[in-house]
Protein backbone atom coordinates (compact mmCIF):
# COMPACT_ATOMS: atom_id res chain seq x y z
CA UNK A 1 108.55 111.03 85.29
CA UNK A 2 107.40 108.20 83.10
CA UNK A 3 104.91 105.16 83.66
CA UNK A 4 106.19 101.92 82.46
CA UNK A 5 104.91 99.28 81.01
CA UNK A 6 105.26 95.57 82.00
CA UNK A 7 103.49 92.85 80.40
CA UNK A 8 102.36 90.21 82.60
CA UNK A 9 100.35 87.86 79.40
CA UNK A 10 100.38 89.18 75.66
CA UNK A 11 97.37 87.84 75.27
CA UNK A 12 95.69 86.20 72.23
CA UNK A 13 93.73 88.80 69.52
CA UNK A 14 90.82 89.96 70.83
CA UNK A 15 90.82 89.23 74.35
CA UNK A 16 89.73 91.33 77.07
CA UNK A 17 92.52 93.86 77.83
CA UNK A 18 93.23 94.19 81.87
CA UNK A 19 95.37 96.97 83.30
CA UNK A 20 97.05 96.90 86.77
CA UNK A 21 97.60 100.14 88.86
CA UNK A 22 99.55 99.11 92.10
CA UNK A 23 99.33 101.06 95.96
CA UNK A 24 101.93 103.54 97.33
CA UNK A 25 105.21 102.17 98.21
CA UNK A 26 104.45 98.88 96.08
CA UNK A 27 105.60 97.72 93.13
CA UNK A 28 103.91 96.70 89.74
CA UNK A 29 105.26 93.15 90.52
CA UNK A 30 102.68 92.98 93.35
CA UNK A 31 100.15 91.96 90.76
CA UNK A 32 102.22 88.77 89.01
CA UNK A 33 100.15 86.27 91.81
CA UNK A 34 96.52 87.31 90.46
CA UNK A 35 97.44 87.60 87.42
CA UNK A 36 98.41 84.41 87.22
CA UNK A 37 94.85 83.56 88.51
CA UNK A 38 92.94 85.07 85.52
CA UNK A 39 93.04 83.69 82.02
CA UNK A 40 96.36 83.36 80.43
CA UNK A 41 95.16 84.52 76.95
CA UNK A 42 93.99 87.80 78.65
CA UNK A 43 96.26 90.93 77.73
CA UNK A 44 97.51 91.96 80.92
CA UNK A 45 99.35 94.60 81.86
CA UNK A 46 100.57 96.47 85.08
CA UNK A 47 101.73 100.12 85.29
CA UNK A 48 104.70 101.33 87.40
CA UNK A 49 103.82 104.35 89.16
CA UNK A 50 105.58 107.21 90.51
CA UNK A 51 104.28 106.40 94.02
CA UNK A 52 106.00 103.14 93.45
CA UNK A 53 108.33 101.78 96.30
CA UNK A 54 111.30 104.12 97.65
CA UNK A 55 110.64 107.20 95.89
CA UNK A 56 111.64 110.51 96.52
CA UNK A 57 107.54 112.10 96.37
CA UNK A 58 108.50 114.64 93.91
CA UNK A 59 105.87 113.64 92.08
CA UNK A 60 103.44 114.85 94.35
CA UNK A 61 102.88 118.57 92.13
CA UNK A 62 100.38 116.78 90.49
CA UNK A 63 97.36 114.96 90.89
CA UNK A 64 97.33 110.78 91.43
CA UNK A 65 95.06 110.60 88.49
CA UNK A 66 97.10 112.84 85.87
CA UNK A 67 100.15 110.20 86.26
CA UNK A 68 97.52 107.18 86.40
CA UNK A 69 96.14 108.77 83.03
CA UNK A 70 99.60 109.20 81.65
CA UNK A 71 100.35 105.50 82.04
CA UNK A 72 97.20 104.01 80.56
CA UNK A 73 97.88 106.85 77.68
CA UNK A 74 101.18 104.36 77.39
CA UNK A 75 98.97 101.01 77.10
CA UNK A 76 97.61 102.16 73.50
CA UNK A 77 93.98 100.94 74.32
CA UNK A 78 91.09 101.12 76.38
CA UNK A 79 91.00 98.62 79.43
CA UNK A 80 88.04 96.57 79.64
CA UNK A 81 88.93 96.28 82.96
CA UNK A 82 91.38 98.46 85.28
CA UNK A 83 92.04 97.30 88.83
CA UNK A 84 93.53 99.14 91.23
CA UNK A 85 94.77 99.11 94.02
CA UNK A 86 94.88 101.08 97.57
CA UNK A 87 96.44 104.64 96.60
CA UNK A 88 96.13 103.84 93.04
CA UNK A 89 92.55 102.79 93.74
CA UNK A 90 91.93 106.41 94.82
CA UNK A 91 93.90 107.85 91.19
CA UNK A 92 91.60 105.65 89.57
CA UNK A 93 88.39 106.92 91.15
CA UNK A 94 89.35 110.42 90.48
CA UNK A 95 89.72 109.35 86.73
CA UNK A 96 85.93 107.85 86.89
CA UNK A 97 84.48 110.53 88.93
CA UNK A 98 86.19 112.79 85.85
CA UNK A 99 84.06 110.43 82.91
CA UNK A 100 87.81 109.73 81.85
CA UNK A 101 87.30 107.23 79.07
CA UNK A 102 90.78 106.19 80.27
CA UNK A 103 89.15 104.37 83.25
CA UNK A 104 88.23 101.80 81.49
CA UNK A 105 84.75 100.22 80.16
CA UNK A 106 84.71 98.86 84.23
CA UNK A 107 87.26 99.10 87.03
CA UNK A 108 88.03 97.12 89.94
CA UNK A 109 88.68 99.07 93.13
CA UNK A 110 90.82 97.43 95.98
CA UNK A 111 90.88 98.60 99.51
CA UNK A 112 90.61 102.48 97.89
CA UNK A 113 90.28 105.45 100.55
CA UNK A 114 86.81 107.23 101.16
CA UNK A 115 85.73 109.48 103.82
CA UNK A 116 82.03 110.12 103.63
CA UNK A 117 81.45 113.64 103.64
CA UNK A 118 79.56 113.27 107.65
CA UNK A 119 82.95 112.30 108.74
CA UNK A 120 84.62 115.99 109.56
CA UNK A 121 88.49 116.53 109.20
CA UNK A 122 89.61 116.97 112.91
CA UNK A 123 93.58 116.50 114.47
CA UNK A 124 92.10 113.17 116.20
CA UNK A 125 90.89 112.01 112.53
CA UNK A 126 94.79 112.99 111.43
CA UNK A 127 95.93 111.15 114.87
CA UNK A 128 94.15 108.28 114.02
CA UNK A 129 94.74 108.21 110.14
CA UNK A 130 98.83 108.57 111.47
CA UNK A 131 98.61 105.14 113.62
CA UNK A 132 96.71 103.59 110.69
CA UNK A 133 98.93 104.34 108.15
CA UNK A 134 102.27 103.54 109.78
CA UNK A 135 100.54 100.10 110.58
CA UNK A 136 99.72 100.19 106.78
CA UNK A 137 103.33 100.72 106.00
CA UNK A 138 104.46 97.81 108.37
CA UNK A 139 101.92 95.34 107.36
CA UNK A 140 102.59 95.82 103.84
CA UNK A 141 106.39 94.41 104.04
CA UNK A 142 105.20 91.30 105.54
CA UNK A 143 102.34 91.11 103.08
CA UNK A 144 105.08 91.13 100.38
CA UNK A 145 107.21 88.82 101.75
CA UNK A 146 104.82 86.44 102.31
CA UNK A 147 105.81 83.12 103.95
CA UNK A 148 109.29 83.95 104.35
CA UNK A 149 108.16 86.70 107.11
CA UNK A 150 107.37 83.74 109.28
CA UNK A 151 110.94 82.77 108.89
CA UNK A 152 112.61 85.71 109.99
CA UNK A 153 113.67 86.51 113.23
CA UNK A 154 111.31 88.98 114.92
CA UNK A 155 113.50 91.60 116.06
CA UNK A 156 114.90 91.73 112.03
CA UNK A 157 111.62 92.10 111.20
CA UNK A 158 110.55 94.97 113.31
CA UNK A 159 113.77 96.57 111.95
CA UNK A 160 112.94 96.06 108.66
CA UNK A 161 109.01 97.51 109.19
CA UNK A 162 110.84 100.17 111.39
CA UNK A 163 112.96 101.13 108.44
CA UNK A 164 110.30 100.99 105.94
CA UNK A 165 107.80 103.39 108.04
CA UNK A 166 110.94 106.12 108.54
CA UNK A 167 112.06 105.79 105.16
CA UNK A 168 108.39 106.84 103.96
CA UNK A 169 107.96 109.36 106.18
CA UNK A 170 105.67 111.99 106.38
CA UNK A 171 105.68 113.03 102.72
CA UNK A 172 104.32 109.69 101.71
CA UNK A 173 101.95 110.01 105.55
CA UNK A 174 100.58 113.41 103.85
CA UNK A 175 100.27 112.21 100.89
CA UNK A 176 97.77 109.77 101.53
CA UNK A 177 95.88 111.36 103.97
CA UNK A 178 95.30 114.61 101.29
CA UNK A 179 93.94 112.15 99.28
CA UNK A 180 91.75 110.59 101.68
CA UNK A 181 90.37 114.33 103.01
CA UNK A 182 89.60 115.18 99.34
CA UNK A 183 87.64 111.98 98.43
CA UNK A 184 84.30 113.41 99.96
CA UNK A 185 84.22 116.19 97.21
CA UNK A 186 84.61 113.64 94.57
CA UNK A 187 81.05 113.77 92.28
CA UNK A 188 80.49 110.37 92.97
CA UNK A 189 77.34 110.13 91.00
CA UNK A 190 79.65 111.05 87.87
CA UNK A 191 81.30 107.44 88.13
CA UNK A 192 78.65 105.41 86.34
CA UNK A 193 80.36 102.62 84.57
CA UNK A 194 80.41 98.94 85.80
CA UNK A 195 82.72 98.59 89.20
CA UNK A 196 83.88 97.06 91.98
CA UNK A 197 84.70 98.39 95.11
CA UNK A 198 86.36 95.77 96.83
CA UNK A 199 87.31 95.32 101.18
CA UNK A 200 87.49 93.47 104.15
CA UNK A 201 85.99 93.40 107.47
CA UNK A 202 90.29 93.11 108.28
CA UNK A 203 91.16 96.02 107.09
CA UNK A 204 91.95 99.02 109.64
CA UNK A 205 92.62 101.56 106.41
CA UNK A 206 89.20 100.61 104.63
CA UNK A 207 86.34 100.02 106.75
CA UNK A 208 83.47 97.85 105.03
CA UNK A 209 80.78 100.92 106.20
CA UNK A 210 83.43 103.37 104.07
CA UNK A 211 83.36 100.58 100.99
CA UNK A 212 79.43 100.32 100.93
CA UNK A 213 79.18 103.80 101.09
CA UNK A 214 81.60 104.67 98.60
CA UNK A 215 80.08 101.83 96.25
CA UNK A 216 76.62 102.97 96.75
CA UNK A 217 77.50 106.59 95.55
CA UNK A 218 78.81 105.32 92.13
CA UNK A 219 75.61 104.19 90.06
CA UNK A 220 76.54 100.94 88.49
CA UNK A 221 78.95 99.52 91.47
CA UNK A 222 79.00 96.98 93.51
CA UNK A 223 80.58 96.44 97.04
CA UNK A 224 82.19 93.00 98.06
CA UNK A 225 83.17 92.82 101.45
CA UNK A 226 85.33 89.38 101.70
CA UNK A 227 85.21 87.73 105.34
CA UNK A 228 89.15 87.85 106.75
CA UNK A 229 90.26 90.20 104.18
CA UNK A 230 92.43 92.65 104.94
CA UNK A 231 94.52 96.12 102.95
CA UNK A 232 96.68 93.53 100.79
CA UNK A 233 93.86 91.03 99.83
CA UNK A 234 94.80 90.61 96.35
CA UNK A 235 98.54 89.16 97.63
CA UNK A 236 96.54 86.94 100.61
CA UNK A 237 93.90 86.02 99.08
CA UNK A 238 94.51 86.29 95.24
CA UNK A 239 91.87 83.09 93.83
CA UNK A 240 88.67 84.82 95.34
CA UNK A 241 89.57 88.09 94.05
CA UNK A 242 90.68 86.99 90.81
CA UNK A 243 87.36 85.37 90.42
CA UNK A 244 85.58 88.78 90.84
CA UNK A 245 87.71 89.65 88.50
CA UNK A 246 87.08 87.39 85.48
CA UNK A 247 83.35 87.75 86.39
CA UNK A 248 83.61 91.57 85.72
CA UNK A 249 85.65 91.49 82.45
CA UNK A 250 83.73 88.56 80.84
CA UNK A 251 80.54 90.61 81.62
CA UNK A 252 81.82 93.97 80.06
CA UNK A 253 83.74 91.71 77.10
CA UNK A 254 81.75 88.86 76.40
CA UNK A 255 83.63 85.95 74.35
CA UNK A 256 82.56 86.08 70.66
CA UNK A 257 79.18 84.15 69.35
CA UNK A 258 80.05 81.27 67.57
CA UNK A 259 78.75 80.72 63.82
CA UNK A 260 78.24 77.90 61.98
CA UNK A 261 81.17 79.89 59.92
CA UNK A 262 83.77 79.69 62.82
CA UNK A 263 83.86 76.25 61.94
CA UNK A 264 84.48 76.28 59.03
């Protein structure tokens, strides 16, 4: 199982170097609207996944981070910024909790999973995580249709979300919540390098408490809680978050000085 590339800007000579790592059961396409948002001359490029949408979970023998590390192995350079997103979020974090140079020289985190390690693994935390996560599943297909979900007719939309949550089913409901139980083992203190752990006070799978926590384990990070936003911020609201973004990269890859010789 391979990671693709896609190349959403070439990019002038250079310029910072961002890499996209989309959710489960989305697509690398997911990231076209913010990318649009950052700086055209930027290299940018998104990954495709094996969690990507509608596939079979045989991937699932090894770790989220192995593939993540196998596609930016593909990109032929360090990122000076990787953002990620949801369940690729989580591959990424166990990539900087590693020290994997892969990572990137910072890394943008959206909506990732934590459980701080008070919160004990009981069946009502499963229960709960369950109804979360198919309302997850069903939010994310009107996320990605965007205005034309207000178009449909409801009862072809429930079918569609219907169809979507069954076709998922509990390998890809396991999946995630494996992930989820295992993030409050992760050496958090490892993760040192510039980052952004980003969430909404909208969000039922990433509580802002979970964010801050998570952020304020990782020396170096930063949590940004955005008023109304929700798991698929970076579709809904794609000009604030590509802001954080620029900020980051321009920090970590500051345009060159200019010399009296650069005009020459």
């Amino acid at each position: 199982m391979t990671a693709p590339l896609h190349v959403l800007s070439p990019g002038r000579p250079g310029a910072p170097l961002i890499v996209f790592a989309h959710g489960l059961e989305d697509a690398w396409t997911s990231w076209a609207p913010l990318a649009r948002r950052l700086d055209r001359g930027w290299r940018m490029v998104a990954l495709e996944l094996p969690w990507r949408a509608g596939n079979d979970y045989r991937w699932r023998h090894r770790r989220p981070g192995e593939w993540l590390g196998d596609g930016l192995d593909l990109v032929g350079a360090v990122p000076d910024v990787l953002v990620a997103h949801s369940f690729g979020a989580n591959a990424a974090l166990e990539l900087l909790c590693a020290d994997d140079p892969r990572a990137g020289r910072a890394s943008a985190l959206l909506c990732p999973l934590y459980r701080p390690p008070r919160h004990r693994l009981t069946w009502r935390m499963l229960d709960r995580s369950r109804s979360t996560f198919t309302q997850h599943i069903r939010d994310g297909v009107r996320a990605r249709l965007g205005p034309r979900a207000a178009t449909l007719n409801r009862a072809l939309l429930d079918t569609m979300m219907d169809l979507a949550v069954d076709r998922v089913g509990p390998a890809g409901f396991l999946t995630v919540f494996e992930q989820y139980a295992a993030t409050a083992d992760l050496p958090l203190a490892s993760a040192a390098r510039p980052a952004l752990v980003i969430a909404g006070d909208q969000d039922p799978a990433t509580s802002g408490e979970a964010a801050r926590e998570l952020a304020a384990g990782m020396p170096g990070a930063e949590a940004v809680i955005g008023p109304g936003y929700d798991h698929f911020c970076h579709l809904r609201h794609a000009p604030a978050i590509a802001g954080r973004i620029a900020r980051l990269a321009r920090a970590v890859h500051p345009p060159p000085t200019r010399t009296a010789g650069n005009f020459r």
